[in-house]
Protein backbone atom coordinates (compact mmCIF):
# COMPACT_ATOMS: atom_id res chain seq x y z
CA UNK A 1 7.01 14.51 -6.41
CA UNK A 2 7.58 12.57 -3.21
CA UNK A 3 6.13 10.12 -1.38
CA UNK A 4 4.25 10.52 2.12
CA UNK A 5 2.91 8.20 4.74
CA UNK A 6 -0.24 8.31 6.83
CA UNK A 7 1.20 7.51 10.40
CA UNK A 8 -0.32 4.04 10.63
CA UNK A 9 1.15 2.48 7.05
CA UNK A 10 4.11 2.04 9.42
CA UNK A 11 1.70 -0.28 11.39
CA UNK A 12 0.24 -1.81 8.79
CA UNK A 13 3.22 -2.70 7.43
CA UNK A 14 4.76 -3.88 10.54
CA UNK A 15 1.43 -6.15 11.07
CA UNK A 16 2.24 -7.51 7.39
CA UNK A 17 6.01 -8.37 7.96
CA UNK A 18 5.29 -10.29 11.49
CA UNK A 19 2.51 -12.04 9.94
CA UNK A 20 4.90 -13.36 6.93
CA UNK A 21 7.72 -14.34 9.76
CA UNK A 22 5.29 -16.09 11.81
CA UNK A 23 4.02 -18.56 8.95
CA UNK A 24 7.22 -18.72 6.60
CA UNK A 25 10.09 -17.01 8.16
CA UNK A 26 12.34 -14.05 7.36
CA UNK A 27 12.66 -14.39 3.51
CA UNK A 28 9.36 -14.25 2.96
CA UNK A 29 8.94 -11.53 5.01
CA UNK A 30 12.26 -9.79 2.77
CA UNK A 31 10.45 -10.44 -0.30
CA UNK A 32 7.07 -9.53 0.85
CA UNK A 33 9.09 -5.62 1.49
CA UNK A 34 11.19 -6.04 -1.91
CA UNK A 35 7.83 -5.70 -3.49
CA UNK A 36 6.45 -3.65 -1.12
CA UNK A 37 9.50 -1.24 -2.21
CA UNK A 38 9.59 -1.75 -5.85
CA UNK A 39 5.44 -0.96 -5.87
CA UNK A 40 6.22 2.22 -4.15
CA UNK A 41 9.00 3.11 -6.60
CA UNK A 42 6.60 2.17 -9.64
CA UNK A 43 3.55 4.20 -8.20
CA UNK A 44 5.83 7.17 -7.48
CA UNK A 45 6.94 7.27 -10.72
CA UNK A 46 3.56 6.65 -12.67
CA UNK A 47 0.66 7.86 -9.97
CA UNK A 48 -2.21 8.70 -12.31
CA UNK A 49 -1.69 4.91 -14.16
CA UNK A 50 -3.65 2.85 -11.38
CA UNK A 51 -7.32 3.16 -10.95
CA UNK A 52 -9.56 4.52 -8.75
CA UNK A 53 -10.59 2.73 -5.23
CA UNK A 54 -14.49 2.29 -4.77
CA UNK A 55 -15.48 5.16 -7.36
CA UNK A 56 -13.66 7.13 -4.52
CA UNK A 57 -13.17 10.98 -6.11
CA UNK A 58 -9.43 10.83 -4.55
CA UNK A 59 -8.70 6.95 -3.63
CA UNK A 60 -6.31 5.14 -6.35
CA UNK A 61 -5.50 1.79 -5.61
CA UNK A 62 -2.16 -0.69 -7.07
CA UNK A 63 -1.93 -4.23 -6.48
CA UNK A 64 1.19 -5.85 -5.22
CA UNK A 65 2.68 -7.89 -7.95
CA UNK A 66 3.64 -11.10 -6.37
CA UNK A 67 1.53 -10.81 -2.51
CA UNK A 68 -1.89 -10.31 -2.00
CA UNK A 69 -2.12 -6.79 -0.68
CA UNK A 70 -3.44 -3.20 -2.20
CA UNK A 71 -1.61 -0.27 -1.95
CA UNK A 72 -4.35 2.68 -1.29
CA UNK A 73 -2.79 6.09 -1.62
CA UNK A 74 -4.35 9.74 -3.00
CA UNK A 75 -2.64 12.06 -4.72
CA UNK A 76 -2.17 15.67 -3.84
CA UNK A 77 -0.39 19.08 -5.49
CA UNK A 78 3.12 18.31 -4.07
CA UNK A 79 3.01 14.53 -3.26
CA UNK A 80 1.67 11.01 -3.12
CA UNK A 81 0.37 10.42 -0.04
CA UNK A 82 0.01 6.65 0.78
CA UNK A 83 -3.25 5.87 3.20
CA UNK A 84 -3.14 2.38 3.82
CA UNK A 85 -1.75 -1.09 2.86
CA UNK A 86 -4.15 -3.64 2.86
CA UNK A 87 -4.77 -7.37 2.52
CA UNK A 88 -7.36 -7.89 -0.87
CA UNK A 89 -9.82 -9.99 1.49
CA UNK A 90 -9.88 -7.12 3.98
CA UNK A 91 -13.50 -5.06 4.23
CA UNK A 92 -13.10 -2.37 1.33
CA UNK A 93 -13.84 0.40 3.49
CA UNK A 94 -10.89 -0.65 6.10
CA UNK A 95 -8.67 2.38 6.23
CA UNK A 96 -10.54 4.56 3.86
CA UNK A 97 -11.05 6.71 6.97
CA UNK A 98 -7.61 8.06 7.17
CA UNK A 99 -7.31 11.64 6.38
């Protein structure tokens, strides 16, 4: 199994990292995409562990362990497709749109 991306995680994530640089600097911003990293690793390994995302039939969600972000991703026959990263306080339906 493999992981995929939709084309605006890269945005999201980008958003994210500038964000943590702004307010803190570039090691926060590092550890903030450690984690980021290691999540990805973990869910990868373990997809069908972390529940579903608004009783959604093919959402899952993971929290981040140490920043305040979900991971939204679905999975499909040959890989994990990740959807969206998103802050906890953001509208739930925020990115749930991406096919």
């Amino acid at each position: 199994m493999r992981l995929s991306y939709h084309p605006r995680v890269q945005r999201d994530v980008n958003e994210i990292l500038d964000h943590y640089r702004e307010v803190s600097g570039e090691s926060l911003a590092s550890r903030f995409f450690e984690d980021l990293q290691s999540c990805l690793k973990e869910l990868l390994r373990q997809p069908t562990a972390f529940p579903f995302y608004l009783s959604h039939p093919w959402a899952r969600r993971m929290k981040m362990r140490d920043f305040p972000y979900l991971i939204v991703y679905r999975i499909l026959p040959d890989r994990v497709r990740v959807n969206v990263i998103k802050h906890e306080k953001r509208h739930p339906r925020y990115g749930m749109g991406r096919a």
